[in-house]
C-alpha atoms as a PDB file:
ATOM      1  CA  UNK A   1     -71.428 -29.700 -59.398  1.00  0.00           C
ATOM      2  CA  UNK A   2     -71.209 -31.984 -62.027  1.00  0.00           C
ATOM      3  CA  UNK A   3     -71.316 -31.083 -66.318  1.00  0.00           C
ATOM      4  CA  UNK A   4     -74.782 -30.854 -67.780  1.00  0.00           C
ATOM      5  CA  UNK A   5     -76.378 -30.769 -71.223  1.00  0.00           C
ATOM      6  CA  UNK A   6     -77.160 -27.197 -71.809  1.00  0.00           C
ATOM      7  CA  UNK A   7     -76.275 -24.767 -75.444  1.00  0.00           C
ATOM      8  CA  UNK A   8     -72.577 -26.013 -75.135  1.00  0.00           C
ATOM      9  CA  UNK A   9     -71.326 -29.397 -75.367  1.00  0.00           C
ATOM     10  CA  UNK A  10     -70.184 -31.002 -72.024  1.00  0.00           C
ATOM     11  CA  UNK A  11     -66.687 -31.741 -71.103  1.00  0.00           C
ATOM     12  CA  UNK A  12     -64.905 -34.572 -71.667  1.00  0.00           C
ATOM     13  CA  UNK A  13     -66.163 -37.859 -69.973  1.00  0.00           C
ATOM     14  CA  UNK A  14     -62.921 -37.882 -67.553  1.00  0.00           C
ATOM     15  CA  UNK A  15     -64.842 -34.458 -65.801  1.00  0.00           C
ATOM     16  CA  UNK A  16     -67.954 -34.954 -63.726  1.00  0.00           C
ATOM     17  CA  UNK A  17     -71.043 -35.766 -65.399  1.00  0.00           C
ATOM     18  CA  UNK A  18     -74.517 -35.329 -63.990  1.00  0.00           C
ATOM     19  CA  UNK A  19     -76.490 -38.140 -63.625  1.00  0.00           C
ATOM     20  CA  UNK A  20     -79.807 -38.864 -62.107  1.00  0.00           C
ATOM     21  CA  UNK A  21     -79.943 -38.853 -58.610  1.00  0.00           C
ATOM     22  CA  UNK A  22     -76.186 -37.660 -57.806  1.00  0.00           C
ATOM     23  CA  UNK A  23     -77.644 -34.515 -55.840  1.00  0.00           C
ATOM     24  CA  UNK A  24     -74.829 -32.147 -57.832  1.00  0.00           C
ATOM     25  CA  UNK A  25     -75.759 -29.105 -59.981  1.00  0.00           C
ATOM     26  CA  UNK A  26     -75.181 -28.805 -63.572  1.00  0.00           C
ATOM     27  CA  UNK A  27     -72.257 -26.804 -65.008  1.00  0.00           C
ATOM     28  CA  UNK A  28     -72.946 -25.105 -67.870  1.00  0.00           C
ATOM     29  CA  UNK A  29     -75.084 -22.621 -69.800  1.00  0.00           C
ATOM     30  CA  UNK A  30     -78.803 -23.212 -69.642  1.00  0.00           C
ATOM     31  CA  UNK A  31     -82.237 -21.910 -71.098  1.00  0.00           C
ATOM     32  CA  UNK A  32     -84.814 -20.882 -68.674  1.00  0.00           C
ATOM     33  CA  UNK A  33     -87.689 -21.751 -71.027  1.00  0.00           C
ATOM     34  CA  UNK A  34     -90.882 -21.623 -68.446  1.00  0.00           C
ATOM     35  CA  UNK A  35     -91.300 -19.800 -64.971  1.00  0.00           C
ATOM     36  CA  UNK A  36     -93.744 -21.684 -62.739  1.00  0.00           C
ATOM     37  CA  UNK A  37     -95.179 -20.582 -59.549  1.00  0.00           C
ATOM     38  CA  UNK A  38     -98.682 -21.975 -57.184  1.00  0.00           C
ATOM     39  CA  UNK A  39    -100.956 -18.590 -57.958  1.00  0.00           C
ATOM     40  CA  UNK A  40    -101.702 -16.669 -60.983  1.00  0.00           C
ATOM     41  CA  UNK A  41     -98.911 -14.934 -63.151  1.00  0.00           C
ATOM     42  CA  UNK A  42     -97.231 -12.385 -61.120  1.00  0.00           C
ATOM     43  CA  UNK A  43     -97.200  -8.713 -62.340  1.00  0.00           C
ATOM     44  CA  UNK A  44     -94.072  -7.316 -64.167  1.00  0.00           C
ATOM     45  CA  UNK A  45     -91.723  -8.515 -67.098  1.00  0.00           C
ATOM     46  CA  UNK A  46     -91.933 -11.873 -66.248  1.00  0.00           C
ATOM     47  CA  UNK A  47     -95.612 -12.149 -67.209  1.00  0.00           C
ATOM     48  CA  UNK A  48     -93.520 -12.006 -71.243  1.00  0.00           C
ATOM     49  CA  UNK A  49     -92.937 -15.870 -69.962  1.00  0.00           C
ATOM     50  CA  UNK A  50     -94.549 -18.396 -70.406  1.00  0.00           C
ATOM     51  CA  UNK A  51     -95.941 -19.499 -66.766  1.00  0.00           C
ATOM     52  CA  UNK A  52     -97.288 -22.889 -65.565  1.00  0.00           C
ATOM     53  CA  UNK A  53     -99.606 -22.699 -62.739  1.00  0.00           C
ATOM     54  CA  UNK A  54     -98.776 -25.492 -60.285  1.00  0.00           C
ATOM     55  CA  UNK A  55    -101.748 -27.769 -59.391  1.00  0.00           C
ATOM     56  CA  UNK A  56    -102.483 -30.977 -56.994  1.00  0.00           C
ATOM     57  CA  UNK A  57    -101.284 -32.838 -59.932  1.00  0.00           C
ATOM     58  CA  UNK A  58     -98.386 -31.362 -61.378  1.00  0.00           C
ATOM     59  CA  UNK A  59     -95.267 -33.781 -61.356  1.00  0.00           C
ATOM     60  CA  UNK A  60     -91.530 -34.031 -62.381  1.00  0.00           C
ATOM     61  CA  UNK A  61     -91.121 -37.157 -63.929  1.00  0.00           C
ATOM     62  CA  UNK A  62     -87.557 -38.589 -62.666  1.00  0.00           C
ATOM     63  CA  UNK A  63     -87.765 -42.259 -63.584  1.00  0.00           C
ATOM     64  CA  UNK A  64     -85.343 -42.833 -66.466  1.00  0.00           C
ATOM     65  CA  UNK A  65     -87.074 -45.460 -68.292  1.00  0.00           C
ATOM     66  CA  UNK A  66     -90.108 -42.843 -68.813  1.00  0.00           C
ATOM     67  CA  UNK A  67     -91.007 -42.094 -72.175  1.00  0.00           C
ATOM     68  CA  UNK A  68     -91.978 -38.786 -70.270  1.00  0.00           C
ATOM     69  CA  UNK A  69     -88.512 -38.523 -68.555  1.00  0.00           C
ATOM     70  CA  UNK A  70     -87.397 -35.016 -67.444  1.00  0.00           C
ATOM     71  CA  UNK A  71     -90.979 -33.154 -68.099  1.00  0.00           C
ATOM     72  CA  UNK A  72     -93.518 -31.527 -66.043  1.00  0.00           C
ATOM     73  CA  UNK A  73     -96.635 -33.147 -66.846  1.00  0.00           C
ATOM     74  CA  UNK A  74    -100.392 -32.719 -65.493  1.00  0.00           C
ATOM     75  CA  UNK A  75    -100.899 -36.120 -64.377  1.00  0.00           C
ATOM     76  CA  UNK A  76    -104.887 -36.116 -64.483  1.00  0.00           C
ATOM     77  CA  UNK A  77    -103.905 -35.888 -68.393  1.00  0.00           C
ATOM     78  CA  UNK A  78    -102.341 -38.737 -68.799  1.00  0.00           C
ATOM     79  CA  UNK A  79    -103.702 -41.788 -70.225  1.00  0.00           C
ATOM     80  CA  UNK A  80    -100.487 -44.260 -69.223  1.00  0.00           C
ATOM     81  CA  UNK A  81     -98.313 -43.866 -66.119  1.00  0.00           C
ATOM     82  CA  UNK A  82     -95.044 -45.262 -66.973  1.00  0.00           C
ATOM     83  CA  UNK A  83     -93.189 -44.104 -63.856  1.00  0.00           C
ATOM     84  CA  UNK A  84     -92.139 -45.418 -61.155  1.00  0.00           C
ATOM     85  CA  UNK A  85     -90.422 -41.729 -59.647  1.00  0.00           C
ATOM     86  CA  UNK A  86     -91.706 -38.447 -59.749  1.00  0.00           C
ATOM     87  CA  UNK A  87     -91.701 -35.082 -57.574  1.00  0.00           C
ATOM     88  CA  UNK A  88     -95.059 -33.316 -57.054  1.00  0.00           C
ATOM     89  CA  UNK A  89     -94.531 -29.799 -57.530  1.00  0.00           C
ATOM     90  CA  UNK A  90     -97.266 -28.392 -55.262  1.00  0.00           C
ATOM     91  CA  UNK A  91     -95.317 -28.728 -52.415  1.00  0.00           C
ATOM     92  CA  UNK A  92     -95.859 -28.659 -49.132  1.00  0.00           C
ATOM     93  CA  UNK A  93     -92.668 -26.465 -48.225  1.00  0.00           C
ATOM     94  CA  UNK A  94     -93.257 -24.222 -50.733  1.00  0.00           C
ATOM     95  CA  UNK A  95     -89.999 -24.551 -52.410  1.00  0.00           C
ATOM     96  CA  UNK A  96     -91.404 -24.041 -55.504  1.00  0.00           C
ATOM     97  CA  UNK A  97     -94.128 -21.263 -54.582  1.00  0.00           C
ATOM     98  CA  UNK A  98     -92.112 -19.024 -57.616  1.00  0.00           C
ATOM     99  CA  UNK A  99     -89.154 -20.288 -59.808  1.00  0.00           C
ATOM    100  CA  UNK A 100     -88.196 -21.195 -63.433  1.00  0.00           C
ATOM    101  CA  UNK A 101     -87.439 -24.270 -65.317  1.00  0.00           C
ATOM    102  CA  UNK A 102     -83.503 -24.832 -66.214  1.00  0.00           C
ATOM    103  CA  UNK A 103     -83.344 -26.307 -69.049  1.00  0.00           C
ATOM    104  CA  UNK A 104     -81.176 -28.797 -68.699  1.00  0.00           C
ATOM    105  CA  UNK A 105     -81.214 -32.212 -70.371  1.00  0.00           C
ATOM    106  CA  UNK A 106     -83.962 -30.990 -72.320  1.00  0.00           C
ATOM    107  CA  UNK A 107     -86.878 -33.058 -73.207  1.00  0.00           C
ATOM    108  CA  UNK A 108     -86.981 -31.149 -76.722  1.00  0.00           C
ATOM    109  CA  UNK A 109     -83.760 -32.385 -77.580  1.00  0.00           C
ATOM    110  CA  UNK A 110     -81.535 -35.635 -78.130  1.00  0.00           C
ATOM    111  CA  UNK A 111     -82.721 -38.149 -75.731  1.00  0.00           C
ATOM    112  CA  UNK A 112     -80.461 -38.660 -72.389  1.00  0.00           C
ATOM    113  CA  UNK A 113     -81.796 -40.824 -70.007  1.00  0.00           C
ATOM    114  CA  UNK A 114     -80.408 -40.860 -66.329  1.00  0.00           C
ATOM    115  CA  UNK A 115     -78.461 -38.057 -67.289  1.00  0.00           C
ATOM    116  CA  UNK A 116     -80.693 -35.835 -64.515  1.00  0.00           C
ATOM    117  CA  UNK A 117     -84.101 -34.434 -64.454  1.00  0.00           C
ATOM    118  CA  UNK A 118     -86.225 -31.731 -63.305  1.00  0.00           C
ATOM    119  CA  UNK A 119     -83.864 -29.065 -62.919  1.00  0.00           C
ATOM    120  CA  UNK A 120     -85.050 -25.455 -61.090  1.00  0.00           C
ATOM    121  CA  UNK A 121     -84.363 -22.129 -59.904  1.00  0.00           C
ATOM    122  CA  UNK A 122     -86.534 -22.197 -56.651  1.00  0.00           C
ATOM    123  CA  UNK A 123     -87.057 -20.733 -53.330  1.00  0.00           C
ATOM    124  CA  UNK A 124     -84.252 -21.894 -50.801  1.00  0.00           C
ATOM    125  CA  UNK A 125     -85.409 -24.128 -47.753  1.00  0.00           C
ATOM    126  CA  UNK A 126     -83.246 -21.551 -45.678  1.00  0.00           C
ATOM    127  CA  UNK A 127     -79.281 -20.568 -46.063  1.00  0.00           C
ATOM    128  CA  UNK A 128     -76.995 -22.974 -46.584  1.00  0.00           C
ATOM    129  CA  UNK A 129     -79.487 -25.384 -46.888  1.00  0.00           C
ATOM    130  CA  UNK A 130     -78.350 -28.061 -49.186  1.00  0.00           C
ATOM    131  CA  UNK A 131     -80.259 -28.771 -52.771  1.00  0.00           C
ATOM    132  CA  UNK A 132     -80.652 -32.459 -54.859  1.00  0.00           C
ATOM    133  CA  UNK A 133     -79.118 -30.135 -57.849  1.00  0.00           C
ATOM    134  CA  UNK A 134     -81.319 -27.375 -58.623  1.00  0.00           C
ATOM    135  CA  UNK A 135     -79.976 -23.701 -57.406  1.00  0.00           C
ATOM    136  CA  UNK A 136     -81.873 -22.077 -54.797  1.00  0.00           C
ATOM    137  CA  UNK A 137     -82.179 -18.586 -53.207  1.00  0.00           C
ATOM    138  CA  UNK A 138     -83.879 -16.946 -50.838  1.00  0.00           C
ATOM    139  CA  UNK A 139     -87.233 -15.974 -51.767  1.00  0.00           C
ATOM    140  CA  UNK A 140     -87.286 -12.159 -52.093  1.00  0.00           C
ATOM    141  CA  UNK A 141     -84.352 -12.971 -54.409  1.00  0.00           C
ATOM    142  CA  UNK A 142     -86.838 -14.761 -56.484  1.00  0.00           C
ATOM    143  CA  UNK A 143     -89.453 -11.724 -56.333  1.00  0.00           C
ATOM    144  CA  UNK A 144     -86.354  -9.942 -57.309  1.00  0.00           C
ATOM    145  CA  UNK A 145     -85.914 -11.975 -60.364  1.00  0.00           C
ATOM    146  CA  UNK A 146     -89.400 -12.106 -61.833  1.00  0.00           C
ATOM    147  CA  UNK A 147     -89.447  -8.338 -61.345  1.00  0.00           C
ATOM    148  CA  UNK A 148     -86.608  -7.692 -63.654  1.00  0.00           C
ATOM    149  CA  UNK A 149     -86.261 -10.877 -66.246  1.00  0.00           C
ATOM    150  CA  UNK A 150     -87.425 -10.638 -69.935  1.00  0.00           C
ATOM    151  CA  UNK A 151     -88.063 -13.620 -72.074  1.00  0.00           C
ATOM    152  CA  UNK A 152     -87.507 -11.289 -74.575  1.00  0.00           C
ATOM    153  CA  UNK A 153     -83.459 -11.131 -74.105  1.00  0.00           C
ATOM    154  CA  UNK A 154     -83.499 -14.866 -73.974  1.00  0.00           C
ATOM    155  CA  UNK A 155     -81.935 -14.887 -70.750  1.00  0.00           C
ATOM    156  CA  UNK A 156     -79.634 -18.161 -69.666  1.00  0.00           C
ATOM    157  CA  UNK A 157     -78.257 -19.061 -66.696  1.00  0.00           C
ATOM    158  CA  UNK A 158     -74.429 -19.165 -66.540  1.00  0.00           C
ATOM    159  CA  UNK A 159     -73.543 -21.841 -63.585  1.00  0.00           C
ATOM    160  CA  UNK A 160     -69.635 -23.048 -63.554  1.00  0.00           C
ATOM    161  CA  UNK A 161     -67.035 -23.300 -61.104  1.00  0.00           C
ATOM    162  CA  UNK A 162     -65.004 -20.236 -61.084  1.00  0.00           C
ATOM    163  CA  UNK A 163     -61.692 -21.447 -62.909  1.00  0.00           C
ATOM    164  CA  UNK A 164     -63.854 -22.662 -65.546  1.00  0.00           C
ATOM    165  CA  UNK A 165     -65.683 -19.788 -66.251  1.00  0.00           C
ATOM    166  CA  UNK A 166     -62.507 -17.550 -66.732  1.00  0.00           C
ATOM    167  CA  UNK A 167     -61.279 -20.355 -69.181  1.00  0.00           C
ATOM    168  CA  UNK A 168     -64.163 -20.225 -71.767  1.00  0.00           C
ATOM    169  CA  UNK A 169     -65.375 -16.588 -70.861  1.00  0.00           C
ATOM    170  CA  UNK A 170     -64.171 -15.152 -74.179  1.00  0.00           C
ATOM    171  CA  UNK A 171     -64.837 -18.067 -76.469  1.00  0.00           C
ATOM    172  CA  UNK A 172     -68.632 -17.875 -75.097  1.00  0.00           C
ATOM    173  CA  UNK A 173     -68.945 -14.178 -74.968  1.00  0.00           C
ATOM    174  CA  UNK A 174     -69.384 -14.009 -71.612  1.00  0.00           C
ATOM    175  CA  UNK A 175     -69.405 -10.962 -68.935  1.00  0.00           C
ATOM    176  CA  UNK A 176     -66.223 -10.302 -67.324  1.00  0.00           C
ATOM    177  CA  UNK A 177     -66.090 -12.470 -64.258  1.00  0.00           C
ATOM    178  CA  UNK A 178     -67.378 -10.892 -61.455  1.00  0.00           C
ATOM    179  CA  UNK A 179     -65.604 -10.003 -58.231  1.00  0.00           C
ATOM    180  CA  UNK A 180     -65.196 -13.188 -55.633  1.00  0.00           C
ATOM    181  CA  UNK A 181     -67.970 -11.984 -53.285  1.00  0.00           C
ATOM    182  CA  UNK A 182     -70.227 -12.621 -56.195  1.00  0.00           C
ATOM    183  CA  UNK A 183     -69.135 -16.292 -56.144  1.00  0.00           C
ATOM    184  CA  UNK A 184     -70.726 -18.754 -53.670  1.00  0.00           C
ATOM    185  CA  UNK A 185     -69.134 -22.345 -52.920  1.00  0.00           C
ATOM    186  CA  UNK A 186     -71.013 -25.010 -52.273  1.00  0.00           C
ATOM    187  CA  UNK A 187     -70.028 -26.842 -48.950  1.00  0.00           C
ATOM    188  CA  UNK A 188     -70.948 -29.766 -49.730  1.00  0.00           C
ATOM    189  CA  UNK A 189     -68.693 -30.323 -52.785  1.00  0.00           C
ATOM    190  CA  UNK A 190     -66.370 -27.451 -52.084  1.00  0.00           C
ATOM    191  CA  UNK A 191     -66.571 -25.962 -55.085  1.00  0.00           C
ATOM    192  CA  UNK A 192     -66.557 -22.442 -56.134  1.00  0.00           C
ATOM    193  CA  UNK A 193     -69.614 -21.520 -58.894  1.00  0.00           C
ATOM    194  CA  UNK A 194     -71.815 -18.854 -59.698  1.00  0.00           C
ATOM    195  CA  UNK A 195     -74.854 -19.179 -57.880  1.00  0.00           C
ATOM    196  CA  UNK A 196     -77.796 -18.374 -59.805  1.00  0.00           C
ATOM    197  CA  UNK A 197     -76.382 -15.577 -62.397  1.00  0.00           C
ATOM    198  CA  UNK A 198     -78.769 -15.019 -64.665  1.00  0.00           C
ATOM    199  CA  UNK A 199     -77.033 -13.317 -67.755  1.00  0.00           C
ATOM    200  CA  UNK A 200     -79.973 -11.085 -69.630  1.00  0.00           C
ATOM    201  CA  UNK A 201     -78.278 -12.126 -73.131  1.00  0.00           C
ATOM    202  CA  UNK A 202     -79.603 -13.215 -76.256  1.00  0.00           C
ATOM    203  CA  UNK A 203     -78.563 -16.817 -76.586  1.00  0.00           C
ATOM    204  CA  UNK A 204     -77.630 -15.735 -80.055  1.00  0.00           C
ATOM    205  CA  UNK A 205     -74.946 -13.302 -78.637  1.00  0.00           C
ATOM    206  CA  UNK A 206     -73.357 -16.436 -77.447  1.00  0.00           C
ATOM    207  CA  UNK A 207     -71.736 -17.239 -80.513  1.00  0.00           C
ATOM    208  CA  UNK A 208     -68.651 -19.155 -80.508  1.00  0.00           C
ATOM    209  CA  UNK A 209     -68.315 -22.939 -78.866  1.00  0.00           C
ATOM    210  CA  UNK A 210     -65.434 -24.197 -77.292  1.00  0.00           C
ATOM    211  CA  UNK A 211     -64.148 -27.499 -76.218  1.00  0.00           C
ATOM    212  CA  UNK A 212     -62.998 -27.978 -72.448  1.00  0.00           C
ATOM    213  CA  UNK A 213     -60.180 -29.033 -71.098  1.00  0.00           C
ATOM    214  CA  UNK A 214     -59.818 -30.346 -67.603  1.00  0.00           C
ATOM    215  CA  UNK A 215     -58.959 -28.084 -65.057  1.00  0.00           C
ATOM    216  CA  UNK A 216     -58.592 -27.157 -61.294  1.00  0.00           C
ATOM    217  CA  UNK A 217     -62.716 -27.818 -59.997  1.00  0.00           C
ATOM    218  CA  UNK A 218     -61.925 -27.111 -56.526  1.00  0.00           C
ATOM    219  CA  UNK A 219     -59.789 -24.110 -56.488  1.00  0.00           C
ATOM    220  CA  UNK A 220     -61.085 -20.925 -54.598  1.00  0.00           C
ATOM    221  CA  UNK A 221     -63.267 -20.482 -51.853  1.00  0.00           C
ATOM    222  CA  UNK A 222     -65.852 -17.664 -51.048  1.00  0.00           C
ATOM    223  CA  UNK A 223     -69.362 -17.469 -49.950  1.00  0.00           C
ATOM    224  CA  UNK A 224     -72.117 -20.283 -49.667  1.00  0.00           C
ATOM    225  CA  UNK A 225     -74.139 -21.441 -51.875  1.00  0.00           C
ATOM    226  CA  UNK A 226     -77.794 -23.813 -51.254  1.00  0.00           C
END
């Protein structure tokens, strides 16, 4: 897990950064502007989203010198193809059957290029199964989440290793940290985060920022996360 570009300034340069390609998560609190899925909007709260119906030619564009860098684009729409990387999004695995943008690095906002692209909450290839930096569950998780999320509250997603979230907790208006068994560590970095906790707040409620200090990003150890 490395520090993204979310509603809160990152940390310090001397923390991890996320840059293109470095296969870690962003820390931090996110957006989830757009839920995306291969069929027709599914039934239930989530249909208040706005929903992009994955096609053929549906792409992440991950090349950094892009002037459509970090955006999901139709590619039988565009007139110039400046890349030279992109993901299609219809995949085969179906990864990304059901899942929701993380809006990260935004394309709306102040330009960062290589700073990491194409950010999702998707289906997981199978438990413990490893990610390039998105966060991934299993997929009646997922169900479980478009049953239940409300664009209305302006949900984010709250995704920091566990002695960082205690730190700026109060000075983001946070929840109380939840128990460990609600934390999951990812093996390949051995650190402790919360894996996919969606936080039904109004982004407004967050009100105060805070600047980080560096602390402990591999203390504590729980259960997995993909």
């Amino acid at each position: 897990m490395a520090w993204g570009i979310g509603i809160y300034p990152r940390t310090p340069s001397k923390d991890p950064v996320k840059h293109e390609g470095d296969n870690c998560s962003p820390a931090g609190v996110f957006a989830i502007p757009t839920a995306f899925g291969y069929g027709s909007p599914p039934s239930g709260k989530a249909l208040a989203y706005p929903y992009l119906q994955l096609t053929a030619s549906t792409y992440g564009i991950s090349d950094p010198d892009s002037t459509l860098y970090n955006q999901i684009i139709d590619q039988a729409r565009v007139t110039v193809r400046d890349w030279k990387s992109a993901e299609t999004m219809r995949r085969r695995d179906d990864l990304y059957e059901m899942g929701f943008l993380v809006d990260h690095n935004p394309p709306h906002g102040p330009q960062h290029p290589a700073y990491g692209s194409c950010i999702f909450l998707h289906i997981w290839r199978a438990p413990g199964s490893p990610t390039a930096g998105c966060t991934a569950m299993a997929k009646p998780s997922m169900i479980g989440l478009f049953s239940w999320i409300n664009a209305e509250d302006k949900p984010v997603l709250v995704q920091l290793p566990r002695s960082e979230y205690v730190a700026v907790r109060d000075a983001w208006a946070l929840p109380d940290v939840p128990q460990p068994a609600a934390f999951l560590s990812w093996p390949a970095i051995g650190l402790l985060c919360i894996f996919a906790m969606l936080v039904a707040m109004s982004c407004g409620a967050i009100r105060r920022r805070a600047s980080l200090s560096r602390r402990d990003w591999t203390s504590g150890a729980s259960v997995r996360q993909a």
